[in-house]
Protein backbone atom coordinates (compact mmCIF):
# COMPACT_ATOMS: atom_id res chain seq x y z
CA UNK A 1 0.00 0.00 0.00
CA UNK A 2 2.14 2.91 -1.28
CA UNK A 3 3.05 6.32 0.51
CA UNK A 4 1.61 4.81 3.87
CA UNK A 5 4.05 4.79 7.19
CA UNK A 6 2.16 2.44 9.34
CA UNK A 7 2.82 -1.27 9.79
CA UNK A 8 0.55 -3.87 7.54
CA UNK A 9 -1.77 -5.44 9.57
CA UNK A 10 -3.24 -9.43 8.60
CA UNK A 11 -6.43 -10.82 8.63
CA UNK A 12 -7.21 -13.70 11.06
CA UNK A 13 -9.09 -16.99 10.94
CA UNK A 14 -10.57 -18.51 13.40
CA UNK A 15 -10.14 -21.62 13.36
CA UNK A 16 -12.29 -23.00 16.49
CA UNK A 17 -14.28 -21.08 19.37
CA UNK A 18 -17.23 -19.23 17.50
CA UNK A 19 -19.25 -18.46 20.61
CA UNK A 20 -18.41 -21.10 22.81
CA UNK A 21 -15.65 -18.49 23.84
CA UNK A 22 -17.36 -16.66 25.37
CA UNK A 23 -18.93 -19.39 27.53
CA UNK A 24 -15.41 -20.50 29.00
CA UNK A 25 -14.42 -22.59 25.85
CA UNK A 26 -10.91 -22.57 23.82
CA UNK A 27 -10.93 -21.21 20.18
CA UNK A 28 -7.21 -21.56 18.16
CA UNK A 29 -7.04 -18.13 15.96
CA UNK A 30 -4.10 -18.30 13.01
CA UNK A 31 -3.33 -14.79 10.90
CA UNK A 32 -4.16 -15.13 7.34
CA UNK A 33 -1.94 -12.89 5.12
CA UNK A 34 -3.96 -13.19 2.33
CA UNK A 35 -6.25 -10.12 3.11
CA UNK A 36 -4.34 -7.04 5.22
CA UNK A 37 -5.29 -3.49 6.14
CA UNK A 38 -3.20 -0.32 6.55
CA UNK A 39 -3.45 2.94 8.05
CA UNK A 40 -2.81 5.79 5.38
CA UNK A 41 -2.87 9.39 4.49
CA UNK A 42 -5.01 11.19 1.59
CA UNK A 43 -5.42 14.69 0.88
CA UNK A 44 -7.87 13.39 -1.47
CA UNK A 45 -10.54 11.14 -0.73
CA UNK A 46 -12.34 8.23 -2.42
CA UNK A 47 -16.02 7.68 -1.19
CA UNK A 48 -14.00 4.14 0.47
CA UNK A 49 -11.38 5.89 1.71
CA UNK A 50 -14.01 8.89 3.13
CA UNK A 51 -16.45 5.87 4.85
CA UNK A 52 -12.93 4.65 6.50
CA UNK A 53 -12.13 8.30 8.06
CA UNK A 54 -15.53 8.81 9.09
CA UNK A 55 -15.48 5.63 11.12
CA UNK A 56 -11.66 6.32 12.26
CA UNK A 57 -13.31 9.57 13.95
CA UNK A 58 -16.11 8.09 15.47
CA UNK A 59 -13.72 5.35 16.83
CA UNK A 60 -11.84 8.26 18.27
CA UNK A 61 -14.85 9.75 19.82
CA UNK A 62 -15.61 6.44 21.39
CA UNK A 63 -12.39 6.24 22.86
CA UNK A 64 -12.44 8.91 24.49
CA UNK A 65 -15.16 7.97 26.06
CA UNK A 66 -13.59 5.29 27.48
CA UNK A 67 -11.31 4.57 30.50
CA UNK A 68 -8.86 2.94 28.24
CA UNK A 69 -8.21 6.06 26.65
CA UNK A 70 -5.19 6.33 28.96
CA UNK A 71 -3.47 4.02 27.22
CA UNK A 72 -3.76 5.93 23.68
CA UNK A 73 -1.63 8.92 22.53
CA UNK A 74 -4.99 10.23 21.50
CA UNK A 75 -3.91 13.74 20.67
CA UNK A 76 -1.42 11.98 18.09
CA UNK A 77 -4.44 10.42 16.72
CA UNK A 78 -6.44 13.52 16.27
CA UNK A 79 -3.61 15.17 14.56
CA UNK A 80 -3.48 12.48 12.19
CA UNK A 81 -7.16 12.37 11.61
CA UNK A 82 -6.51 16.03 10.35
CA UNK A 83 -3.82 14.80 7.83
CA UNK A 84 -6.65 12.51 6.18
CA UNK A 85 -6.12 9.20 8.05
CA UNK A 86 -7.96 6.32 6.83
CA UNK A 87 -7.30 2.85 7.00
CA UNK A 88 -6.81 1.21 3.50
CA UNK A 89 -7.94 -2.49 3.45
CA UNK A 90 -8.71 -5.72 1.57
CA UNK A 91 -10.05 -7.32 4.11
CA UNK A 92 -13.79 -8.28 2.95
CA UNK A 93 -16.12 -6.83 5.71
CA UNK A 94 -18.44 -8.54 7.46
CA UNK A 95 -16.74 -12.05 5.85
CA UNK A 96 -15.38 -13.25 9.39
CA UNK A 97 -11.91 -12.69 8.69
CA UNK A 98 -11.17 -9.80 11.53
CA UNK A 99 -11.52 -6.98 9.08
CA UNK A 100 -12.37 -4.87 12.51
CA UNK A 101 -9.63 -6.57 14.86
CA UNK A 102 -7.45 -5.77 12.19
CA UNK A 103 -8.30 -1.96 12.42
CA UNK A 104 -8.21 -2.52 16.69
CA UNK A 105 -5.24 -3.91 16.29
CA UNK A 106 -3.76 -1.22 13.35
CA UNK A 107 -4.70 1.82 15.76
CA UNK A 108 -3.29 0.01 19.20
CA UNK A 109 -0.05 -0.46 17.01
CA UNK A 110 -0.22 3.56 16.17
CA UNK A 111 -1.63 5.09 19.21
CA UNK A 112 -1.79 2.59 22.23
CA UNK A 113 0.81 2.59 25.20
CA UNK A 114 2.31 -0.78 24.26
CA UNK A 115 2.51 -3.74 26.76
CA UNK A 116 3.86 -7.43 27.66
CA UNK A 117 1.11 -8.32 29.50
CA UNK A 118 -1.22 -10.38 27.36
CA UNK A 119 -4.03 -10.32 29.81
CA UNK A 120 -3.85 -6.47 30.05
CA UNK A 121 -3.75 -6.53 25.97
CA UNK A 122 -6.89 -8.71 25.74
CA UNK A 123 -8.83 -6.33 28.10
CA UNK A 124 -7.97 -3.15 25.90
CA UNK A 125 -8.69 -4.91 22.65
CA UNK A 126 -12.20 -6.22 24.04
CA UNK A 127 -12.96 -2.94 24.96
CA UNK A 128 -12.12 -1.69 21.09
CA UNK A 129 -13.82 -4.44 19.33
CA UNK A 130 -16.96 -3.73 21.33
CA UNK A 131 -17.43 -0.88 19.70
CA UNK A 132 -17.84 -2.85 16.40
CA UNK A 133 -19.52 -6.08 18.15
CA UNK A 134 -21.01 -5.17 21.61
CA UNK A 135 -21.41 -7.53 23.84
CA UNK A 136 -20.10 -10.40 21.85
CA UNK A 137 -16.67 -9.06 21.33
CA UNK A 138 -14.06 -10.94 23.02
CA UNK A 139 -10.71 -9.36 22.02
CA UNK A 140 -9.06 -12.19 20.26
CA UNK A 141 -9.51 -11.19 16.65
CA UNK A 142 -7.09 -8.09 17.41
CA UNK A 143 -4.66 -10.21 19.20
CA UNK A 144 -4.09 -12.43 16.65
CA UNK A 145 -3.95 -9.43 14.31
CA UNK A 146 -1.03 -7.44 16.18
CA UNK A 147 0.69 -10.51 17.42
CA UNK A 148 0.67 -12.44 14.12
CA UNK A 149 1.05 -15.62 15.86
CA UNK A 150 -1.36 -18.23 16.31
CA UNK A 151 -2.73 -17.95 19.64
CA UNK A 152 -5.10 -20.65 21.56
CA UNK A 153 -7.02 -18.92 24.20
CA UNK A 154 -8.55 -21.40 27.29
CA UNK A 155 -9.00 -18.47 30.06
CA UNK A 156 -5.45 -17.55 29.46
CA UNK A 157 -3.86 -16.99 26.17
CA UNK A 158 -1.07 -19.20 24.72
CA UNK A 159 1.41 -17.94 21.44
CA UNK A 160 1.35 -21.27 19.30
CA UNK A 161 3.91 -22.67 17.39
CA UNK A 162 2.20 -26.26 16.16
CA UNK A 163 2.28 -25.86 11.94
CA UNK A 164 -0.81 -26.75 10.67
CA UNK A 165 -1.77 -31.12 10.31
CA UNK A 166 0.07 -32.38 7.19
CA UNK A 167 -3.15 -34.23 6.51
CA UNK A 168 -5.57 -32.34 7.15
CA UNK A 169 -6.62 -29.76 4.30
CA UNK A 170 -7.89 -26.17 5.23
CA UNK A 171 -10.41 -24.06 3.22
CA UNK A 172 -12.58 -21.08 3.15
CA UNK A 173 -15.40 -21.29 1.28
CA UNK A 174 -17.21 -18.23 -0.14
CA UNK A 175 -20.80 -17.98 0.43
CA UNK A 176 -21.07 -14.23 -1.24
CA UNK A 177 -23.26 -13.43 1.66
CA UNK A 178 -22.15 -10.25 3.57
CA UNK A 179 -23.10 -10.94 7.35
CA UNK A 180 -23.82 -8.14 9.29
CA UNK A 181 -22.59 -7.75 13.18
CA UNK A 182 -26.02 -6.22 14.32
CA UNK A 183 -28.51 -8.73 12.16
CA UNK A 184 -25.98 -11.98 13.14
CA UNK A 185 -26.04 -10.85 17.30
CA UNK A 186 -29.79 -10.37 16.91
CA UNK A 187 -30.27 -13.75 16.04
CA UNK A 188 -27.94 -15.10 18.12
CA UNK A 189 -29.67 -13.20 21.04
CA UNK A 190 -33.55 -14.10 20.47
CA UNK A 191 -33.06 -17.77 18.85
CA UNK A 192 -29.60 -19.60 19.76
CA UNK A 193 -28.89 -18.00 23.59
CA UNK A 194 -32.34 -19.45 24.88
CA UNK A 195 -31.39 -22.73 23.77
CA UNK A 196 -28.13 -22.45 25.78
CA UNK A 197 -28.39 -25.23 28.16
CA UNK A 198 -29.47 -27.83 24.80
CA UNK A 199 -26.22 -26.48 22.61
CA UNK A 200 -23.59 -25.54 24.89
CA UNK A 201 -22.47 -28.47 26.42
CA UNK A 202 -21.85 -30.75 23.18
CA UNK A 203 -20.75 -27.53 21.10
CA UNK A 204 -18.32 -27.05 24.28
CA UNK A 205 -17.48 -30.66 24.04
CA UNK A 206 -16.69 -31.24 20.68
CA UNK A 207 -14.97 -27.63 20.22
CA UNK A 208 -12.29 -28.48 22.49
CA UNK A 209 -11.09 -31.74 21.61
CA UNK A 210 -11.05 -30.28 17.98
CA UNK A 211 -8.68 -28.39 18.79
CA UNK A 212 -6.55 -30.65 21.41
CA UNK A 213 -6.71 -33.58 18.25
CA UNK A 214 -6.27 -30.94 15.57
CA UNK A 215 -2.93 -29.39 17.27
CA UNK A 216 -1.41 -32.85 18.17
CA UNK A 217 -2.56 -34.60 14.56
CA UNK A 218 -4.88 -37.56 16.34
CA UNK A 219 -6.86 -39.70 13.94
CA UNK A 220 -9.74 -38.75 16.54
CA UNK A 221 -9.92 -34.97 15.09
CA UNK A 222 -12.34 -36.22 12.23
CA UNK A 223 -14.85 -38.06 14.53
CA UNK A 224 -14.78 -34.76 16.93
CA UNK A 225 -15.00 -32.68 13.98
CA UNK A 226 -18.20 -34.41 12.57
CA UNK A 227 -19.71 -33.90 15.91
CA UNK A 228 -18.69 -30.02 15.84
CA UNK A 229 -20.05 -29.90 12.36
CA UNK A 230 -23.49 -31.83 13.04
CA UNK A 231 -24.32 -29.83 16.40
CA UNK A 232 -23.59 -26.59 14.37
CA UNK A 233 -25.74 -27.38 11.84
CA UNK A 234 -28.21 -28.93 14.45
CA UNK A 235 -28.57 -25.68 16.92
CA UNK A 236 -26.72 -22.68 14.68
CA UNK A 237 -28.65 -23.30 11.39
CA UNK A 238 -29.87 -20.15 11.66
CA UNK A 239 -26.34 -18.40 10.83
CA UNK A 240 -25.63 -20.96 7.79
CA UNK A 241 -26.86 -19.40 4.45
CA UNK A 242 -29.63 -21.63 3.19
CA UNK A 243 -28.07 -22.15 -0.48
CA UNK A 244 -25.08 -24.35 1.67
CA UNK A 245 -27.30 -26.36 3.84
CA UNK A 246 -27.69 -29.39 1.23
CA UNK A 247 -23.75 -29.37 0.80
CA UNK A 248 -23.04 -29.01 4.48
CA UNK A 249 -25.20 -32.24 5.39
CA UNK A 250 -23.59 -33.98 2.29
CA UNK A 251 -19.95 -33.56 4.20
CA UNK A 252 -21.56 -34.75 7.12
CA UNK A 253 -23.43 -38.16 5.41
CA UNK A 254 -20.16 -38.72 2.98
CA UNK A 255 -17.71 -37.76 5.35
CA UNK A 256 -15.72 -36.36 3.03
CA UNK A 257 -15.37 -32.83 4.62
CA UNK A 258 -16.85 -30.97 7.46
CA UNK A 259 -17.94 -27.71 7.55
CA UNK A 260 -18.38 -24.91 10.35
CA UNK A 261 -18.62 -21.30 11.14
CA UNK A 262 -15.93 -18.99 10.34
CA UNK A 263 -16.22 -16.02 12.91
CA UNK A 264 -20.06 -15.25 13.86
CA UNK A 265 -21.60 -16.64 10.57
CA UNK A 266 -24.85 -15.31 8.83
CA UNK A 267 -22.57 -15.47 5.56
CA UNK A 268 -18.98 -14.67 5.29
CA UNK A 269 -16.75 -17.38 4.72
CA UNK A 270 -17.22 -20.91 6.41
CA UNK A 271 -14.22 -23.10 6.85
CA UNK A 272 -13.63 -26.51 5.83
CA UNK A 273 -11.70 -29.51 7.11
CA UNK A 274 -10.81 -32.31 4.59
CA UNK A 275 -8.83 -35.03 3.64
CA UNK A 276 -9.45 -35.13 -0.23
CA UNK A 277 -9.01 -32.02 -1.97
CA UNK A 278 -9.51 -33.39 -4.98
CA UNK A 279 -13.33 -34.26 -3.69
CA UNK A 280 -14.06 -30.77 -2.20
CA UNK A 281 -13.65 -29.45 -5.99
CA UNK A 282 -16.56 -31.74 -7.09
CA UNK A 283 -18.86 -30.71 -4.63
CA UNK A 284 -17.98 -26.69 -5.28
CA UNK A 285 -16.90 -24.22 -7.84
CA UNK A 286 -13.12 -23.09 -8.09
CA UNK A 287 -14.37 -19.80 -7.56
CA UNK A 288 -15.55 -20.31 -3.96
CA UNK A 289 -12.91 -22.12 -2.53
CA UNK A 290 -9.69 -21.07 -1.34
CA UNK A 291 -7.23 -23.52 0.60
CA UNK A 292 -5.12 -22.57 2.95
CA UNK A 293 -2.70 -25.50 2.96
């Protein structure tokens, strides 16, 4: 991104956690290079580049607001929002790849009073994010972001090191549906939360010994991650788009792949676990699927 002076910034996936986080489970996050946001100058403003600046001074407004704000050089941010700061991104919004942590973490790298302490960090990046994702925010996404390490969080946060399973294929797969933070928490407020004592203890279950098979490559990963992907689809249909409900109950009958959320869900990407690559192409266009591995 030419003429800018500010670090690049990564997207994230998340690979495990949706939810369940904030209910005392472990989610595994991994930056994703593919997609990246700056923070940038312009004298002269694209409509994108003016809908980034409005939101960067809004943002700064909120801060303010905020008991955090003694952790930000905030007059250094004001000065730059009167140079034309924006932040320049291809991060797809509202996909589930952190296109906001990304921007938490892009102004904490610029402005914030920087720390060790990862349990500190996590507090002031909750405290951002909520301002994109209310109560539901949990910090994470701009961890990953301005750490650019994997990280799996269980109540305390842990910088991974595990490459991904040799044989086990990653992908994101499109669904061309832009999900909305507001429209995906209202749902998840008036339809999933009331069922919390039916999905939370198998979706707790299953979640973490995805991840404890996934990160030391047991054969058992595929059995927990057909139970991760059948309880999904069982209690969180709601947040899969409709078009991918046939396909996601094919993985689940063939067991060929297994689908699941990627961030909040209500469209975005979902992410898929495999074994045959080969297969996956059969079952959806080129166009929709990016692997990661």
């Amino acid at each position: 991104m030419k003429g800018a002076i500010f670090p690049v910034i990564n997207s994230k996936i998340l690979l495990f956690g949706e939810y369940v986080v904030l209910y005392g489970g472990t989610a595994l996050l991994m930056p994703y290079s593919k997609y990246q946001g700056q923070l940038c100058y312009t004298s002269i403003f694209t409509p994108q580049a003016q809908l980034s600046h409005d939101i960067l001074q809004k943002f700064f407004q909120f801060l303010k607001k905020k008991k955090i704000s003694q952790y930000f050089y905030l007059n250094s941010f004001e000065k730059d929002l009167a140079k034309g700061l924006f932040f320049k991104s291809t991060i797809p919004q509202g996909f589930g790849l952190g296109s906001s942590g990304a921007l938490c973490a892009a102004l904490y790298q610029a402005y914030g009073v920087h720390t060790e302490n990862l349990f500190f960090l996590k507090n002031i990046f909750q405290q951002m994010e909520a301002y994109f994702h209310g109560a539901i925010a949990s910090g994470i996404d701009p961890m990953v972001c301005f750490l650019e390490r994997k990280i799996l969080y269980k109540k305390r946060l842990f910088l991974m090191k595990n490459p991904l399973p040799l044989k086990t294929y990653l992908f994101l797969l499109n669904t061309k549906i832009q999900a909305t933070t507001q429209s995906v928490q209202c749902i998840f407020e008036k339809k999933i939360a009331p069922l919390q004592n039916h999905w939370l203890k198998p979706i707790l279950r299953y979640n973490n010994v995805c991840i404890q098979h996934f990160l030391h490559r047991k054969y058992d990963f595929w059995h927990a991650m057909y139970g991760l992907s059948y309880t999904t689809f069982l209690f969180f249909k709601e947040l899969i788009p409709v078009h991918l409900h046939a396909r996601w109950q094919y993985g689940l009958s063939s067991k060929a792949y297994f689908l699941k959320l990627c961030g909040s869900g209500g469209g975005g990407y979902i992410l898929g676990f495999t074994q045959h690559k080969s297969l996956v192409y059969t079952v959806f266009s080129k166009e929709t699927i990016t692997f990661l591995n």
